[in-house]
C-alpha atoms as a PDB file:
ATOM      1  CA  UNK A   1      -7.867  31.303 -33.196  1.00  0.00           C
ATOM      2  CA  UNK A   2     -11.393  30.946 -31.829  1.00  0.00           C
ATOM      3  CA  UNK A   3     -12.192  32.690 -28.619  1.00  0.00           C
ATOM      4  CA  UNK A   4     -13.369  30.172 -25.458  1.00  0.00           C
ATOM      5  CA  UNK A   5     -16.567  28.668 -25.829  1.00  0.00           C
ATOM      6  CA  UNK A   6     -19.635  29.679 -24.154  1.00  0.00           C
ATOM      7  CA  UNK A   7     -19.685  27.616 -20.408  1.00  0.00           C
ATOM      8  CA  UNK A   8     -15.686  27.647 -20.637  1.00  0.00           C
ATOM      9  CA  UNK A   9     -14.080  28.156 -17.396  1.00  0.00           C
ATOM     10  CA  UNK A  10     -13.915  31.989 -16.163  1.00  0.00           C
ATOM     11  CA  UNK A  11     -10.734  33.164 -14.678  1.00  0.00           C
ATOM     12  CA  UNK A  12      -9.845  35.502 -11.832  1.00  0.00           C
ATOM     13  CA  UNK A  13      -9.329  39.293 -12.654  1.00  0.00           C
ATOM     14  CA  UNK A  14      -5.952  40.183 -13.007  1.00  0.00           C
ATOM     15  CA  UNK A  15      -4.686  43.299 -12.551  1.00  0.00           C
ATOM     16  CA  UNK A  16      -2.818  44.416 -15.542  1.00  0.00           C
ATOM     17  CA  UNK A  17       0.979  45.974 -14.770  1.00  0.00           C
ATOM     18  CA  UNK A  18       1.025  49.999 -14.752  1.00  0.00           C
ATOM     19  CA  UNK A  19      -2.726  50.235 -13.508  1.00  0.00           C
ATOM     20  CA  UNK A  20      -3.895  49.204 -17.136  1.00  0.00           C
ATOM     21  CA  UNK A  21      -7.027  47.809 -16.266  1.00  0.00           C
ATOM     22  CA  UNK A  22      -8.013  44.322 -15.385  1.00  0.00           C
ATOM     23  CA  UNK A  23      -7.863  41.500 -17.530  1.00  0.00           C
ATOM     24  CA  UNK A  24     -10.208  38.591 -17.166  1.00  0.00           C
ATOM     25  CA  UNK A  25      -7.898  35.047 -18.017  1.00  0.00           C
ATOM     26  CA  UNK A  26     -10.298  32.211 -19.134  1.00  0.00           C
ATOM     27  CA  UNK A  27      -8.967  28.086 -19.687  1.00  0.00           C
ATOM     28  CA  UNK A  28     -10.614  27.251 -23.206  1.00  0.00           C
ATOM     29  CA  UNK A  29     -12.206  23.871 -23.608  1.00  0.00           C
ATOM     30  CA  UNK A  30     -12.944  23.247 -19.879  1.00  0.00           C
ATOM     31  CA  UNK A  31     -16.297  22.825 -18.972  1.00  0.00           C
ATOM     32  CA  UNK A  32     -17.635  24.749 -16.242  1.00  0.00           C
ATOM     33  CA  UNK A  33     -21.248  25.172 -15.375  1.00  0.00           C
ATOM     34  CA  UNK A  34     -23.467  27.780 -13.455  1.00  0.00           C
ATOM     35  CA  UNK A  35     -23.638  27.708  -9.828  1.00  0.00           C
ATOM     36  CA  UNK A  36     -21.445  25.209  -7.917  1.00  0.00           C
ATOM     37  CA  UNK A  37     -22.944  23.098  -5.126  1.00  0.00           C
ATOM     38  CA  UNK A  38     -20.713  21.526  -2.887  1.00  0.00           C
ATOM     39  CA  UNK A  39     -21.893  19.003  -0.597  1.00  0.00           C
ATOM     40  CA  UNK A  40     -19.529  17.329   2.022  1.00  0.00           C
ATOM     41  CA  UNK A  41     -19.782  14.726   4.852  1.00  0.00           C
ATOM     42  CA  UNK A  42     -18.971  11.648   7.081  1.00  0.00           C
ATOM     43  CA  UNK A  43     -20.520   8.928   8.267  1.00  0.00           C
ATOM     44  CA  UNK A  44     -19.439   6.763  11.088  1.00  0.00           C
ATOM     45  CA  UNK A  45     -20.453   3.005  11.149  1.00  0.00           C
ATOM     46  CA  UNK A  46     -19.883  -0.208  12.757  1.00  0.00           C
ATOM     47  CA  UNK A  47     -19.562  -1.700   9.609  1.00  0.00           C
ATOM     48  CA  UNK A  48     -16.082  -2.760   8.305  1.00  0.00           C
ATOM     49  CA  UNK A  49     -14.202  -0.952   5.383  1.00  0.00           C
ATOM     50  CA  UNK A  50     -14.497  -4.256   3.416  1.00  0.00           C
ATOM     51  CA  UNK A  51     -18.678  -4.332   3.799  1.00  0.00           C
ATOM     52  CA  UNK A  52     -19.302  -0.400   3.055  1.00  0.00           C
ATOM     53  CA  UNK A  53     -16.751  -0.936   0.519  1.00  0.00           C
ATOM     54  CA  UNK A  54     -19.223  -3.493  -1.263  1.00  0.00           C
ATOM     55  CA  UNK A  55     -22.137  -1.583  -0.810  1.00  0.00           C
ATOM     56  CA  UNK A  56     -20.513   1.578  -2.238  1.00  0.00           C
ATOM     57  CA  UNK A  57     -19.298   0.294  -5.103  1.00  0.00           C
ATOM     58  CA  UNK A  58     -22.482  -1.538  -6.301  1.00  0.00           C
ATOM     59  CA  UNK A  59     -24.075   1.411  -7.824  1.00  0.00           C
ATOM     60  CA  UNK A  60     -27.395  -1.059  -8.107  1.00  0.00           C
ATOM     61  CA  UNK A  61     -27.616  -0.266  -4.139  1.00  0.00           C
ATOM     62  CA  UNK A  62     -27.412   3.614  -4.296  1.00  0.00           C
ATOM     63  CA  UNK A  63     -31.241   3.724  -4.192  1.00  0.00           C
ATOM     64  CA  UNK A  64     -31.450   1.633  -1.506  1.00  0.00           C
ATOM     65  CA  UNK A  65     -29.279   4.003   1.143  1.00  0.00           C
ATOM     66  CA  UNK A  66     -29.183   7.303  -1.036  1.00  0.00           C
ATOM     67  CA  UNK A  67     -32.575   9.004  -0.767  1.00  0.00           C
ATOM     68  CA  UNK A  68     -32.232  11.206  -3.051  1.00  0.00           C
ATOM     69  CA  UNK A  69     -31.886   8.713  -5.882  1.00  0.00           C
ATOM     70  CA  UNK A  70     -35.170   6.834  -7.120  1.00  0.00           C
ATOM     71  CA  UNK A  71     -33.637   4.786  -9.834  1.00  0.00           C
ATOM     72  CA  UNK A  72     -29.931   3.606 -10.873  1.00  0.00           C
ATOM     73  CA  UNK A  73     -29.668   1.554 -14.522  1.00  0.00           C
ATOM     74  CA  UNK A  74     -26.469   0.367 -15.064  1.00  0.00           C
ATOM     75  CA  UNK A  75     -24.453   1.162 -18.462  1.00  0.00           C
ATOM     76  CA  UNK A  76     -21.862   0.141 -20.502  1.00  0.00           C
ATOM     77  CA  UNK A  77     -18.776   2.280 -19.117  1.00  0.00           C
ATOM     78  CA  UNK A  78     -17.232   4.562 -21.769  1.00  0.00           C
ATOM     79  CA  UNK A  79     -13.317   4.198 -21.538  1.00  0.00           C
ATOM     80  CA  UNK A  80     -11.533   4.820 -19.333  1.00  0.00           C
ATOM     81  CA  UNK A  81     -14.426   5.214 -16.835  1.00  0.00           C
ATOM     82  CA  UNK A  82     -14.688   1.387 -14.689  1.00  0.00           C
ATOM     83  CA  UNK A  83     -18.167   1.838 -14.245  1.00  0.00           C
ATOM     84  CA  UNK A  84     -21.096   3.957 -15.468  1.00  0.00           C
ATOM     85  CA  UNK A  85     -24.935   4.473 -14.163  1.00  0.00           C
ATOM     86  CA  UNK A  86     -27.586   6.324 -15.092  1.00  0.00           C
ATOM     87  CA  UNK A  87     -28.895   7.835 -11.536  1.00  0.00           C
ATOM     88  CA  UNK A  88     -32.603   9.429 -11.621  1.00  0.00           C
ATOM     89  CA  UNK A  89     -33.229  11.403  -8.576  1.00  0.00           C
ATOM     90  CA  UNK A  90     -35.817  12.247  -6.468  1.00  0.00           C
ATOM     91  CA  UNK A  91     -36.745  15.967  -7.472  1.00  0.00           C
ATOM     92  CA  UNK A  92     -39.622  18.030  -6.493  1.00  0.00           C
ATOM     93  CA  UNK A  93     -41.998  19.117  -9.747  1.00  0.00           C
ATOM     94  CA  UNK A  94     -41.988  20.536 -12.207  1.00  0.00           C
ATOM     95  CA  UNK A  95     -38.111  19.227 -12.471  1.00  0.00           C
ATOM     96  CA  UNK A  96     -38.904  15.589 -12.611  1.00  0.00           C
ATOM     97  CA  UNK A  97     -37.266  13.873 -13.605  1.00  0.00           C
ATOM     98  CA  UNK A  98     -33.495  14.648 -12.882  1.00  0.00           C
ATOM     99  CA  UNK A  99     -31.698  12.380 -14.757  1.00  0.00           C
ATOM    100  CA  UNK A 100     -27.577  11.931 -14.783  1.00  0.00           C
ATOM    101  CA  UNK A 101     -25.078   9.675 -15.624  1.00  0.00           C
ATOM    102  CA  UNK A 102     -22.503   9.074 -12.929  1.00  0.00           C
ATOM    103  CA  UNK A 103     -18.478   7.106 -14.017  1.00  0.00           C
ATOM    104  CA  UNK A 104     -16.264   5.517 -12.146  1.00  0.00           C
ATOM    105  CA  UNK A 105     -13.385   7.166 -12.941  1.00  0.00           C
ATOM    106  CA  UNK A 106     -10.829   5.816 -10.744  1.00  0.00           C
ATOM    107  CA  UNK A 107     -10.938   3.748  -7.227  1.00  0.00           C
ATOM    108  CA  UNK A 108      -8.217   2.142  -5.090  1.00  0.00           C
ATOM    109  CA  UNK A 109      -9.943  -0.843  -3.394  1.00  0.00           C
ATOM    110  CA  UNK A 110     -11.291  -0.837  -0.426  1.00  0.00           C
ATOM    111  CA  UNK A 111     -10.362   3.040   0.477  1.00  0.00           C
ATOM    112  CA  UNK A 112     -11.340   5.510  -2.301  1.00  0.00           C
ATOM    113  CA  UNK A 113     -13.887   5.990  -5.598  1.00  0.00           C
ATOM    114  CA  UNK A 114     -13.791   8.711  -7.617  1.00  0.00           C
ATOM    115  CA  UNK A 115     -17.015   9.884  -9.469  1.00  0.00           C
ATOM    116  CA  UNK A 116     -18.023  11.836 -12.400  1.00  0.00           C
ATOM    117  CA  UNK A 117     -21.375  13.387 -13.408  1.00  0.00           C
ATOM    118  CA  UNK A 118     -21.099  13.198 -17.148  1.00  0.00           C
ATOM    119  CA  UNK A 119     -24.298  13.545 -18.501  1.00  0.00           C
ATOM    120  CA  UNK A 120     -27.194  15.534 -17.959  1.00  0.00           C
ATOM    121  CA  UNK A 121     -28.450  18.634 -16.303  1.00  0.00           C
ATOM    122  CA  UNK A 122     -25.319  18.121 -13.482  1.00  0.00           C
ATOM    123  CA  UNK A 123     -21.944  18.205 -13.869  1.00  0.00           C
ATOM    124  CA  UNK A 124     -19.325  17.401 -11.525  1.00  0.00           C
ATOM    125  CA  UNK A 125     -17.206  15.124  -9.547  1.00  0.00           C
ATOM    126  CA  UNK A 126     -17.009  13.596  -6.630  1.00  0.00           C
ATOM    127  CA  UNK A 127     -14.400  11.266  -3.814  1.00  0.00           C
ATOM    128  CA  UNK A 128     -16.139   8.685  -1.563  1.00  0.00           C
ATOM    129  CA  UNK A 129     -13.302   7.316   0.916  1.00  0.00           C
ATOM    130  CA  UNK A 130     -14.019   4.360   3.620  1.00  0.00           C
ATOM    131  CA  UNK A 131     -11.281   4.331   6.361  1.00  0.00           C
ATOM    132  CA  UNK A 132     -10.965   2.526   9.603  1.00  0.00           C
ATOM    133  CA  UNK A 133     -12.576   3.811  12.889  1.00  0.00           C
ATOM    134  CA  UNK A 134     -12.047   2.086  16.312  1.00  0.00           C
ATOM    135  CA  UNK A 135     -15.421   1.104  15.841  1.00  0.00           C
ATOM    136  CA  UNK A 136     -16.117   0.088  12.658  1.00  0.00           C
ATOM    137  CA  UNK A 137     -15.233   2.588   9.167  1.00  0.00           C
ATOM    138  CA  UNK A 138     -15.656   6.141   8.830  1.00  0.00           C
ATOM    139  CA  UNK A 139     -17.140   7.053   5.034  1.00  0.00           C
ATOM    140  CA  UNK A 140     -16.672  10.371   3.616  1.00  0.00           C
ATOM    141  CA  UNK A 141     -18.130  11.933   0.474  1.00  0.00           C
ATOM    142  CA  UNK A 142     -16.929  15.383  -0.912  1.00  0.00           C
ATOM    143  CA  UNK A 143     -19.229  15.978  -4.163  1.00  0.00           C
ATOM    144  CA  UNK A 144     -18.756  19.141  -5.933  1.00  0.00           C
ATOM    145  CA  UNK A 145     -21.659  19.243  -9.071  1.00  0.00           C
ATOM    146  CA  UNK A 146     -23.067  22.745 -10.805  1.00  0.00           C
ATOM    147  CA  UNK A 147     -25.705  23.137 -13.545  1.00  0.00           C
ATOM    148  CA  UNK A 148     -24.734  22.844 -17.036  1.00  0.00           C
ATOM    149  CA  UNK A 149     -27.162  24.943 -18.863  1.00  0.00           C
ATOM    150  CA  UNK A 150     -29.091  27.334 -17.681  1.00  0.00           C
ATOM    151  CA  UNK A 151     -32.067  26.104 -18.673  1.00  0.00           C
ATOM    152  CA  UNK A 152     -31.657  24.233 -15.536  1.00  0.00           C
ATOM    153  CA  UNK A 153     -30.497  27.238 -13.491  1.00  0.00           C
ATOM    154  CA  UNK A 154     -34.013  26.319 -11.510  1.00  0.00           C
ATOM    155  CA  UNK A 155     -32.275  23.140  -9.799  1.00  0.00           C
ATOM    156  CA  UNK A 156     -29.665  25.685  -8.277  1.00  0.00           C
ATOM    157  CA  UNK A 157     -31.957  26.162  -5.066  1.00  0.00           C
ATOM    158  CA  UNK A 158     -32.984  22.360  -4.986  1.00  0.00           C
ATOM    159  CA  UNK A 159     -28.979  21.614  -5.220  1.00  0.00           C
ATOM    160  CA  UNK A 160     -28.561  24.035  -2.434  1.00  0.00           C
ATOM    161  CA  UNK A 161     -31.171  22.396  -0.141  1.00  0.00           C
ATOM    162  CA  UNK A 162     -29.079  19.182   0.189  1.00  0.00           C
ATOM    163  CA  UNK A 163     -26.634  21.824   2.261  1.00  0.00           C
ATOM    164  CA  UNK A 164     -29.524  22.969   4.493  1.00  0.00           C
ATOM    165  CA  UNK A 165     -31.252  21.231   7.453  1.00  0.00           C
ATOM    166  CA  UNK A 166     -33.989  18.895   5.451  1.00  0.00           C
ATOM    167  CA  UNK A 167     -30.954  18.022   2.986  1.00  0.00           C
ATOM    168  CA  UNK A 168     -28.437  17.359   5.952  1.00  0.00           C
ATOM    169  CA  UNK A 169     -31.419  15.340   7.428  1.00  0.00           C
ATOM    170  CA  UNK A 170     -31.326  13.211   4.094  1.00  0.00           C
ATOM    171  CA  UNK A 171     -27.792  12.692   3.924  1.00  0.00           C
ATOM    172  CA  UNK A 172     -27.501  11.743   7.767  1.00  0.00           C
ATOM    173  CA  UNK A 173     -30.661   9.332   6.769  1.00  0.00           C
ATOM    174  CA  UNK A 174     -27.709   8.113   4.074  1.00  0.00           C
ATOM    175  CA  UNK A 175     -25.598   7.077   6.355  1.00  0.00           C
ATOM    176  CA  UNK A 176     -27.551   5.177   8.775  1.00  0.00           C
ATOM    177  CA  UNK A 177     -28.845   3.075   6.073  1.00  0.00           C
ATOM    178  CA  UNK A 178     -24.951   2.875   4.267  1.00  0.00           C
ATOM    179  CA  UNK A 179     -24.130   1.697   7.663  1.00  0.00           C
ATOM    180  CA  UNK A 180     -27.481  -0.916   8.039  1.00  0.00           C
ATOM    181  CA  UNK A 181     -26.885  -2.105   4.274  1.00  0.00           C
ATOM    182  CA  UNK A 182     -23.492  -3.091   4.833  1.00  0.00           C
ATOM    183  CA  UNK A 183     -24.367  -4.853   8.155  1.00  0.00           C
ATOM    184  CA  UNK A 184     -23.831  -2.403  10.961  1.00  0.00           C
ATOM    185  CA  UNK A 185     -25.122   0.188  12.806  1.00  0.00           C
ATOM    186  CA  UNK A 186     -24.546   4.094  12.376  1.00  0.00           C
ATOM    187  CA  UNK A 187     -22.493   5.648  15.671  1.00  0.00           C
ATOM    188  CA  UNK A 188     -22.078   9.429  16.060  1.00  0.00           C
ATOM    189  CA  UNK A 189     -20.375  11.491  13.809  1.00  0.00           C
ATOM    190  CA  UNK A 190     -17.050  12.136  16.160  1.00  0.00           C
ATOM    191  CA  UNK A 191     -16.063   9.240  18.416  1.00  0.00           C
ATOM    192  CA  UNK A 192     -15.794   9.511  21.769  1.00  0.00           C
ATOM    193  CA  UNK A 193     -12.882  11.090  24.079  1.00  0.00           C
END
């Protein structure tokens, strides 16, 4: 039996009973790459569910609220994804440019998409939710990617960034224009009271 391939997932070390040493326990055949970024959020809107809902799920809009992305092509899904794009982002030289295909892999309408980063430097997945606020909808995004080779292990920092103060500026920047696109205005992050 062949041993796990090189990027397969790393275990936790396990201490081995009567003080034997510690055992490393790997999951063959799932893909894990270097250095996990995890970037998490809400926006609050006046917009309804239904609006941000239509605006979320038309990947052709993601440039036009998601700075970070330059350029979305549509593609042909590959079962059983609903819907596939090929994002290029916005990267800083000499890493231009970042290219990635994202899948709809799942989505219950008008509340919750599920994402995957299949293709590419990035791998990963990600949740976009749209609830109801008093005021309008609340959007959340929970994106978890890392770097798949690491020939790539570069992009780590950039990643990072989007977790730092100019990359929380950019996603808040997200929001407001989520919130304009969709025909509303962006409120606060926590409502009042």
């Amino acid at each position: 039996m062949a041993g796990p391939e090189i990027g397969s997932r790393g275990g936790d070390d396990v201490e081995v009973a009567g003080g034997a040493g510690t055992v490393s326990v790997r999951l063959p055949c799932e893909e894990v790459g270097v250095g996990a970024i995890e970037i998490q959020g809400c926006w609050r809107s006046t917009a309804g569910v239904h609006e941000v809902w239509a605006v979320l799920t038309d990947l052709t809009t993601w440039p036009e609220w998601w700075p970070a992305i330059s350029e979305v092509e549509v593609l042909e899904p590959r079962a059983p994804a609903l819907a596939a794009a090929r994002l290029t982002f916005s990267t800083r030289p000499p890493l231009r440019p970042l290219v990635t295909t994202l899948e709809v892999v799942d989505q219950t309408v008008p509340s919750r998409l599920d994402v995957l980063v299949s293709d590419g430097p990035l791998g990963g997945r990600g949740v976009f939710t749209v609830d109801e606020d008093p005021e309008g909808s609340r959007s959340c995004y929970d994106v978890s990617l890392s770097i798949r080779s690491l020939l790539f292990r570069p992009l780590e920092p950039i990643l990072r960034s989007g977790t730092r103060s100019s990359g929380q500026a950019r996603l808040e920047r997200a929001g407001e224009d989520l919130a304009r696109l969709a025909g509303g205005e962006p409120l606060p992050r926590h409502a009042p009271g």
